[in-house]
PDB file of N, CA and C in Angstrom:
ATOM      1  N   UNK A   1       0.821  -1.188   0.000  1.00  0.00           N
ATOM      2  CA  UNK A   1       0.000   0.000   0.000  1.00  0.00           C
ATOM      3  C   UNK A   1       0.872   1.261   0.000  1.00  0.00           C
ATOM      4  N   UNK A   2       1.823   1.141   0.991  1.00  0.00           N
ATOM      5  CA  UNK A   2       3.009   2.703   1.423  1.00  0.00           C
ATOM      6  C   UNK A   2       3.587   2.378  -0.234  1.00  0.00           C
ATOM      7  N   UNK A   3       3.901   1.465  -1.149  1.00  0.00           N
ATOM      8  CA  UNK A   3       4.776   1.634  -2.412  1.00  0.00           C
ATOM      9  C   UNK A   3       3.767   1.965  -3.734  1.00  0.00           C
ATOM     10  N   UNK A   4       2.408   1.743  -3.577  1.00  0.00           N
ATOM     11  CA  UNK A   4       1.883   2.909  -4.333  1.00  0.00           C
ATOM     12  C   UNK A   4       1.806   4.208  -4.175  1.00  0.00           C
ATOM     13  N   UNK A   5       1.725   4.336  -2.970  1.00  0.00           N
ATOM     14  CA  UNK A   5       1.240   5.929  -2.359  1.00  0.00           C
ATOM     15  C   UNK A   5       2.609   6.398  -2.800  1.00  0.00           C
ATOM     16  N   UNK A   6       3.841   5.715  -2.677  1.00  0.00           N
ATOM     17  CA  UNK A   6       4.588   6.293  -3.559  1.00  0.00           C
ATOM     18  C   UNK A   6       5.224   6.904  -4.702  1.00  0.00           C
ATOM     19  N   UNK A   7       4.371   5.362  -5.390  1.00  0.00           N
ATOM     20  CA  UNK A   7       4.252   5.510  -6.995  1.00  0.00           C
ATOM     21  C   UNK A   7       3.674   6.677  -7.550  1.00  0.00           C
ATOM     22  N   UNK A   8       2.329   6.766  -6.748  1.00  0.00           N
ATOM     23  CA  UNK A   8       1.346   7.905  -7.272  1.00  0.00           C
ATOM     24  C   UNK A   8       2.419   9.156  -6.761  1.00  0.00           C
ATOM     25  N   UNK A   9       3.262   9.692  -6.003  1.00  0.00           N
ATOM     26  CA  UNK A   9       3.706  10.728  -5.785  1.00  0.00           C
ATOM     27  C   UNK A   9       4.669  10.873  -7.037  1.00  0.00           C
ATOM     28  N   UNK A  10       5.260   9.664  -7.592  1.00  0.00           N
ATOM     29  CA  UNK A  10       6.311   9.615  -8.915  1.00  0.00           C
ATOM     30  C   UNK A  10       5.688  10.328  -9.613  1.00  0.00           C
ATOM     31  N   UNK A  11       4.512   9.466 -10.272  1.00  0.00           N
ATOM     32  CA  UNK A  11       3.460   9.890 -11.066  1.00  0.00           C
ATOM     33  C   UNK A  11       2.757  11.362 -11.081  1.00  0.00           C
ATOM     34  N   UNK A  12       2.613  12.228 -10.023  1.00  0.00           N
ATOM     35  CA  UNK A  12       2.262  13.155  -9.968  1.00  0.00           C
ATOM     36  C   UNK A  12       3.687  14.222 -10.426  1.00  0.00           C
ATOM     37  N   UNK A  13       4.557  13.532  -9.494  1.00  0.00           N
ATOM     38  CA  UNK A  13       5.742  14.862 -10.175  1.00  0.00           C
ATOM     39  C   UNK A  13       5.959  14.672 -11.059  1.00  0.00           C
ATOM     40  N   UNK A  14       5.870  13.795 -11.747  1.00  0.00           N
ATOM     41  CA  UNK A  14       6.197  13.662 -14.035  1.00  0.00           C
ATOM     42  C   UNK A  14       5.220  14.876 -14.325  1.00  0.00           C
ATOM     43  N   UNK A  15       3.967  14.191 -13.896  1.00  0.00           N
ATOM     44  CA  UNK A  15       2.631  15.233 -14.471  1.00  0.00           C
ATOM     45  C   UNK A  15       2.702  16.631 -14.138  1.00  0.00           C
ATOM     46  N   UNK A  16       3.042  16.871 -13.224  1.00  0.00           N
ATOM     47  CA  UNK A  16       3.267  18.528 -12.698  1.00  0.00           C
ATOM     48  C   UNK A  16       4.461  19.530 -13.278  1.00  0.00           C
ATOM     49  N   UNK A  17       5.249  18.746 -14.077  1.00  0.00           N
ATOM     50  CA  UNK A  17       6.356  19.186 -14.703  1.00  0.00           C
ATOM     51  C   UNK A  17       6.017  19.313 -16.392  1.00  0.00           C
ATOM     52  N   UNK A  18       5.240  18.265 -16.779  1.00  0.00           N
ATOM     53  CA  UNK A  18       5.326  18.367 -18.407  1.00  0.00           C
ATOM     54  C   UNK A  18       3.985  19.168 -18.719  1.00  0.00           C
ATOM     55  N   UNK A  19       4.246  19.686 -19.814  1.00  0.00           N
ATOM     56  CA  UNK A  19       3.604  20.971 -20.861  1.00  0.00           C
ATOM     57  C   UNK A  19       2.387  20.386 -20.960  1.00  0.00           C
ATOM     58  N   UNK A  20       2.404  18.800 -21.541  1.00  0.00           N
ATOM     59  CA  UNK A  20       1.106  18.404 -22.074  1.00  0.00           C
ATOM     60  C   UNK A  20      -0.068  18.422 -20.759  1.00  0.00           C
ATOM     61  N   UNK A  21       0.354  18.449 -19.802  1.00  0.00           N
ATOM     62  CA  UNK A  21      -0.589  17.876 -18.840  1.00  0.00           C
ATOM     63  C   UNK A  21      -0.971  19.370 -18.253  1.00  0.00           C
ATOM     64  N   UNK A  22      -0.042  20.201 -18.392  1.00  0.00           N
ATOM     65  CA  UNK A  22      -0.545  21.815 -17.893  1.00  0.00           C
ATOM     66  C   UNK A  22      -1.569  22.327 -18.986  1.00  0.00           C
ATOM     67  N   UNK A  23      -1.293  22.211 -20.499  1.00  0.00           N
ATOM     68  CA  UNK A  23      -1.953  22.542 -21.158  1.00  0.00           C
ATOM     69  C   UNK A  23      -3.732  22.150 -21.392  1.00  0.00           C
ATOM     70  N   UNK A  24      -3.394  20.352 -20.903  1.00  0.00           N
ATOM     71  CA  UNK A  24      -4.620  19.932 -20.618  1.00  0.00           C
ATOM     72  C   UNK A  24      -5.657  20.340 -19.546  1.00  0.00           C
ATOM     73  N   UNK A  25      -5.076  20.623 -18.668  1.00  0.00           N
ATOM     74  CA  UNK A  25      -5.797  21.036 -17.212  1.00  0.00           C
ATOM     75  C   UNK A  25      -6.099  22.205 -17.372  1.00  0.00           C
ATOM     76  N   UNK A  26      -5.659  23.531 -18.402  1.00  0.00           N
ATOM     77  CA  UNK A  26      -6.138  24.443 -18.258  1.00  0.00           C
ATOM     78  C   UNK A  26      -7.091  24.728 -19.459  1.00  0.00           C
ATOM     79  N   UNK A  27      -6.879  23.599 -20.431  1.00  0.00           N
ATOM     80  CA  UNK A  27      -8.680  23.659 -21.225  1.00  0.00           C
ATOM     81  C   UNK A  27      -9.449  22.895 -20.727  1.00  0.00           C
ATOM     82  N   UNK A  28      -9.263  22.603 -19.458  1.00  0.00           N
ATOM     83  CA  UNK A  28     -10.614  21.982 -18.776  1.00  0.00           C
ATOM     84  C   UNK A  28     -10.663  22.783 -17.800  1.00  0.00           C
ATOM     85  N   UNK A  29      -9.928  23.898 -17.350  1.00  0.00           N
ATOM     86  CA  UNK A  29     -10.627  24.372 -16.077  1.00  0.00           C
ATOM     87  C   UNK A  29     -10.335  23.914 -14.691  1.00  0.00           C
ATOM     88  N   UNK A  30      -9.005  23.335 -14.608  1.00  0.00           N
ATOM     89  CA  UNK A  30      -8.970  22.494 -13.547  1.00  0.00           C
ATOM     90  C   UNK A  30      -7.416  23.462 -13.454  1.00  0.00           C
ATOM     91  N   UNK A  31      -7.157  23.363 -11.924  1.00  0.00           N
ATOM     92  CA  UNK A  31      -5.675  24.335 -11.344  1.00  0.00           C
ATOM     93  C   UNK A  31      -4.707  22.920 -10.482  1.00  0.00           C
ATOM     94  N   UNK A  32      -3.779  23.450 -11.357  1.00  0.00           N
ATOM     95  CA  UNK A  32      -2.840  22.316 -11.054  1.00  0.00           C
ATOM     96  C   UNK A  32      -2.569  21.807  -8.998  1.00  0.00           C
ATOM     97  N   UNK A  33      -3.545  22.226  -8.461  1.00  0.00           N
ATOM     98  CA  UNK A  33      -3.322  22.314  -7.074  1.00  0.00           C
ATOM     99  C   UNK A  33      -4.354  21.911  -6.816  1.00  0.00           C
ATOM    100  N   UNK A  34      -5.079  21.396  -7.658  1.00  0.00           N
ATOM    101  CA  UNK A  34      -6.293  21.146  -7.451  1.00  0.00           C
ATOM    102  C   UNK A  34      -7.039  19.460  -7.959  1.00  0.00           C
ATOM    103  N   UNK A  35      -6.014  19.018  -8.734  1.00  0.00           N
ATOM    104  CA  UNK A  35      -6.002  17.843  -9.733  1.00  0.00           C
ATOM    105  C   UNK A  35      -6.985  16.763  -8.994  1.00  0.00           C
ATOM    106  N   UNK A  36      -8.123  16.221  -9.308  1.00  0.00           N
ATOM    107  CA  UNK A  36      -8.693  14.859  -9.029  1.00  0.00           C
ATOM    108  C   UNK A  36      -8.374  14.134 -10.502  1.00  0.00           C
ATOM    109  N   UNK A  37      -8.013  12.730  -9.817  1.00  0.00           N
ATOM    110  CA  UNK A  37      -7.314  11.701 -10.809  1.00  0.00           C
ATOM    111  C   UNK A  37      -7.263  10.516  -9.742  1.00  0.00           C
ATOM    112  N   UNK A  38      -7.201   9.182 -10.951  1.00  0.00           N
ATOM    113  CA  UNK A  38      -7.447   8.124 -10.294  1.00  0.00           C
ATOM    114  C   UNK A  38      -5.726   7.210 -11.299  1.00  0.00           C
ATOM    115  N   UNK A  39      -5.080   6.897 -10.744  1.00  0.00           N
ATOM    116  CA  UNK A  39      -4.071   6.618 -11.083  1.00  0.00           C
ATOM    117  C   UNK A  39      -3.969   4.940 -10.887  1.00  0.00           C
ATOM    118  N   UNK A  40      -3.903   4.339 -12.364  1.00  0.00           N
ATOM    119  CA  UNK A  40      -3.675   3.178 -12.423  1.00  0.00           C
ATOM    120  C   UNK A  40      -2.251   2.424 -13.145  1.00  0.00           C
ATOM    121  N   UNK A  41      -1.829   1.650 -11.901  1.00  0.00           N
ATOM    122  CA  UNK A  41      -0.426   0.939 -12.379  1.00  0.00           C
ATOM    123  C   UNK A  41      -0.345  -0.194 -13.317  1.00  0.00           C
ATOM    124  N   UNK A  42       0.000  -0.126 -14.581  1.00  0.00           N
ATOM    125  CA  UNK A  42      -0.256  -1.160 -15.576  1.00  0.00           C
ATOM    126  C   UNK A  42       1.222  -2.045 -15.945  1.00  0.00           C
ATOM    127  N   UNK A  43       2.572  -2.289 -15.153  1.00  0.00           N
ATOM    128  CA  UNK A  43       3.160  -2.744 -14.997  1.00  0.00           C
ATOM    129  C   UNK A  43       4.292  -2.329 -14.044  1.00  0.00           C
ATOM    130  N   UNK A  44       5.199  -3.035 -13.906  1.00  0.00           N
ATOM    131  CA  UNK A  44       6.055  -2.746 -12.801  1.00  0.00           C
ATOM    132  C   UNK A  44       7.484  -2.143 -13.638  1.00  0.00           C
ATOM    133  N   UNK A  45       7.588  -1.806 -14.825  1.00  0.00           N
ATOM    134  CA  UNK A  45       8.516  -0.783 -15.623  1.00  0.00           C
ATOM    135  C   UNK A  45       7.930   1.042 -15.814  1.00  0.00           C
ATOM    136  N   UNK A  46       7.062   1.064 -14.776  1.00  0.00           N
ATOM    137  CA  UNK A  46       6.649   1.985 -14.688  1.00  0.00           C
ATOM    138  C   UNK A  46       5.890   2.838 -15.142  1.00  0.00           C
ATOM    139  N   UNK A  47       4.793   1.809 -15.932  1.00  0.00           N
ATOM    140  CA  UNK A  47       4.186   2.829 -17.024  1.00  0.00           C
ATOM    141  C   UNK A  47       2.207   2.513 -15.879  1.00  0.00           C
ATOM    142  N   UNK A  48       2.174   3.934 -16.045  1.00  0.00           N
ATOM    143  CA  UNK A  48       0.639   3.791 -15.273  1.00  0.00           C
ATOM    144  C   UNK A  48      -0.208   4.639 -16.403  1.00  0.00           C
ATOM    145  N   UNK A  49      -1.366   4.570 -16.520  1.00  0.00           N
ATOM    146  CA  UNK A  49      -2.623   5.211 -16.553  1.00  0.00           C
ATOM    147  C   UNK A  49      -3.265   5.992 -15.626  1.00  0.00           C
ATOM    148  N   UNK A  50      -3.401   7.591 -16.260  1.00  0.00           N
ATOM    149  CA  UNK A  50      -3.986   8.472 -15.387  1.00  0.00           C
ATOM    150  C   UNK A  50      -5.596   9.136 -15.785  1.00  0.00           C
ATOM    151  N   UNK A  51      -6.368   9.404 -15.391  1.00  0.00           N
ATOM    152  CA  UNK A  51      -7.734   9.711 -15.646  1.00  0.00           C
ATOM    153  C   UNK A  51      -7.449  10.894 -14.495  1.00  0.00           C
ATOM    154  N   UNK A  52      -7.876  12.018 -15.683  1.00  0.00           N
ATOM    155  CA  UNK A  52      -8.301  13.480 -15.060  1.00  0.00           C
ATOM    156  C   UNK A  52      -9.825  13.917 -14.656  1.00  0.00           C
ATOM    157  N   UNK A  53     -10.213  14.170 -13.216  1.00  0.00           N
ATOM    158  CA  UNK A  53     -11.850  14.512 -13.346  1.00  0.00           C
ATOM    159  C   UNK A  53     -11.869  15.935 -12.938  1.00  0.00           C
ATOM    160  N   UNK A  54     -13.107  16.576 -13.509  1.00  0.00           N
ATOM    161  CA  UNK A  54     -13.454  17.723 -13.354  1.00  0.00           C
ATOM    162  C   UNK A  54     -14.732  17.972 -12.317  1.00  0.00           C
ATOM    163  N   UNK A  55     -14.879  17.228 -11.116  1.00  0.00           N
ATOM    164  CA  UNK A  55     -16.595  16.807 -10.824  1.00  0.00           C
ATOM    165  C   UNK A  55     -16.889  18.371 -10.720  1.00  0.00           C
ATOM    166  N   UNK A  56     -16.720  19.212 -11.209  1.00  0.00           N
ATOM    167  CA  UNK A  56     -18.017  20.464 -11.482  1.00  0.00           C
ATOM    168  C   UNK A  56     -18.717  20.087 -12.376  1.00  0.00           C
ATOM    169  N   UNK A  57     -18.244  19.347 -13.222  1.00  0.00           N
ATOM    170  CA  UNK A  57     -18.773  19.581 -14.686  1.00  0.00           C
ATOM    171  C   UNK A  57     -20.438  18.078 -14.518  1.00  0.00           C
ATOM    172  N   UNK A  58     -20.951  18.095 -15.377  1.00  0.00           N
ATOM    173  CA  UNK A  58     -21.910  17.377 -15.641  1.00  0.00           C
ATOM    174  C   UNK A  58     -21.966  15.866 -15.564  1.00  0.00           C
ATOM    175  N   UNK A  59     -22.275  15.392 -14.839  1.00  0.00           N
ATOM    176  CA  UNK A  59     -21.977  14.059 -14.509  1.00  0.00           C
ATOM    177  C   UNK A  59     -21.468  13.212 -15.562  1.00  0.00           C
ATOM    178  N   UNK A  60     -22.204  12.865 -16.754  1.00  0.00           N
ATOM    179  CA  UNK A  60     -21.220  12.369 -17.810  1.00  0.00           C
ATOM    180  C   UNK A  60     -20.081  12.775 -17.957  1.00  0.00           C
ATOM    181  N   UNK A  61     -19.865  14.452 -18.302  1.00  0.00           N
ATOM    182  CA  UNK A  61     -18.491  15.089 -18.518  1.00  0.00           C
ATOM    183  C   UNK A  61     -17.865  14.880 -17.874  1.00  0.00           C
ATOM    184  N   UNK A  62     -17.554  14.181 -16.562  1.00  0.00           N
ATOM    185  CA  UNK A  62     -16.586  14.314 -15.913  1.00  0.00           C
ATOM    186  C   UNK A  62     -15.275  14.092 -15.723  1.00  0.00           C
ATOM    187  N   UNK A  63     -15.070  13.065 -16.671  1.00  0.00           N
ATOM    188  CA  UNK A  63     -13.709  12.527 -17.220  1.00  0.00           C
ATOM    189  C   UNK A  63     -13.252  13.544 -18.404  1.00  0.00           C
ATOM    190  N   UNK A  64     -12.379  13.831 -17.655  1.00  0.00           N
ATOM    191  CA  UNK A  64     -12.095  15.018 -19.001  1.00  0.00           C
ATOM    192  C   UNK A  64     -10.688  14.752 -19.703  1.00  0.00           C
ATOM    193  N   UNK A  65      -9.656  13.839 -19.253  1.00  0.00           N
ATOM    194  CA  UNK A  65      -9.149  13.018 -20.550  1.00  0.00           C
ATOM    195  C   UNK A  65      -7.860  12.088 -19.538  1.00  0.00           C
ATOM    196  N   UNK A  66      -7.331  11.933 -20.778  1.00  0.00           N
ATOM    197  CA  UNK A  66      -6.535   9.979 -19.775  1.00  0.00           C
ATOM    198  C   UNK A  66      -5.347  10.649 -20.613  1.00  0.00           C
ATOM    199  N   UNK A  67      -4.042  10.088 -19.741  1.00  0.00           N
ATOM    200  CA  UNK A  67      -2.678  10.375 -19.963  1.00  0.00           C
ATOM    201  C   UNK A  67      -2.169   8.728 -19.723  1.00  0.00           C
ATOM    202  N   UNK A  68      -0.816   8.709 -20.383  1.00  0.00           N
ATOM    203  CA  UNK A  68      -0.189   7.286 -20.128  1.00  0.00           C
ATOM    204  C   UNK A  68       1.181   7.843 -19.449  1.00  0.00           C
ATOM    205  N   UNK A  69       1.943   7.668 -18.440  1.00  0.00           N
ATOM    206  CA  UNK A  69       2.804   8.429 -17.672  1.00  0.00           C
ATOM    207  C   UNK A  69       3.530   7.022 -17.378  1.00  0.00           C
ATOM    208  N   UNK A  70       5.161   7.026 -17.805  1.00  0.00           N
ATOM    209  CA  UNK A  70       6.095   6.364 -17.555  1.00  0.00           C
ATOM    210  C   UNK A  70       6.874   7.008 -16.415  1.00  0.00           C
ATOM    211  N   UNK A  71       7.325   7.043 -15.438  1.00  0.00           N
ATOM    212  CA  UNK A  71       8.207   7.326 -14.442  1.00  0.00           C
ATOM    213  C   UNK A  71       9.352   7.320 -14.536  1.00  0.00           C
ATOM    214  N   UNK A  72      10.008   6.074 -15.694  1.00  0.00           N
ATOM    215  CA  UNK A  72      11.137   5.770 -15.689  1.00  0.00           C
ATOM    216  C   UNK A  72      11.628   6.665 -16.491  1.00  0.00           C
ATOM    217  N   UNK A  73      10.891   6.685 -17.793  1.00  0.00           N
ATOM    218  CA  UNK A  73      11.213   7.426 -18.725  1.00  0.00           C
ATOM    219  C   UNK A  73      10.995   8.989 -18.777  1.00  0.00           C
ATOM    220  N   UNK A  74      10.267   9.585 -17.548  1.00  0.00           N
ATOM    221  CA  UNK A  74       9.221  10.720 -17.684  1.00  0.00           C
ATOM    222  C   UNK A  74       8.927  11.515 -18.873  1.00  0.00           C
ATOM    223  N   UNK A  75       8.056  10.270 -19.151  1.00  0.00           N
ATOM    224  CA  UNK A  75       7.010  10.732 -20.322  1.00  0.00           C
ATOM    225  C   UNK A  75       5.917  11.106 -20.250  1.00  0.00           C
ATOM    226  N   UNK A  76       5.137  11.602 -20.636  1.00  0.00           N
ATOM    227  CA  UNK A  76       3.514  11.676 -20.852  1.00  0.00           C
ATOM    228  C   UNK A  76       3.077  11.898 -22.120  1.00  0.00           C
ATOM    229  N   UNK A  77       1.654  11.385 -22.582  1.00  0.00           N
ATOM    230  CA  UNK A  77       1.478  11.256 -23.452  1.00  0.00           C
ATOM    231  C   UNK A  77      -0.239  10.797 -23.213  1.00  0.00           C
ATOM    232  N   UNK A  78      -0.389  11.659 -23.506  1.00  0.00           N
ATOM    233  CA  UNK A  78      -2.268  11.653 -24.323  1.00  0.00           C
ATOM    234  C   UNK A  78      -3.190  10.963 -24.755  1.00  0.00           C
ATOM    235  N   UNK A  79      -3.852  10.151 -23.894  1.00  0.00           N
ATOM    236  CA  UNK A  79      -4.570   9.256 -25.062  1.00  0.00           C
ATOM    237  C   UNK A  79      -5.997   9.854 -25.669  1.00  0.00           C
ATOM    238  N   UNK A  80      -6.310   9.560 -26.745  1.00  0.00           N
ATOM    239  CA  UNK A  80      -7.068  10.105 -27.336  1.00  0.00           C
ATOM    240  C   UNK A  80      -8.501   8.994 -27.490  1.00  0.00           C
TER     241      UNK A  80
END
């Protein structure tokens, strides 16, 4: 449990540093201090899945888009 809570802190400092993920959060309206996300680990080379929510927005809308975030590599990257 304590080595995700870690992971997710990896995962957050990739995201808080790269362009794509600032750029995303601010055409949705969301302040980087503010981020709800549900962070999923999809292997142990470090690559997770991130889901951004906006819950102001309209209950369907609320997912307002998914990133693929390597740690090792600190990448991010967009899924569409």
């Amino acid at each position: 449990m304590q080595d995700f809570a870690m992971k997710n802190v990896d995962v957050m400092d990739v995201l808080i540093t790269n362009k794509v993920f600032r750029d995303e959060l601010k055409k949705h309206y969301i302040e980087a201090y503010n981020v709800d996300k549900e962070v999923f680990e999809l292997n142990d080379d470090g690559e997770f899945k991130v889901i951004v929510y906006n819950h102001e927005l309209k209950y369907e809308n609320k997912e307002c888009f998914r990133l693929a975030v390597n740690t090792k590599n600190r990448t991010v990257n967009l899924i569409q």
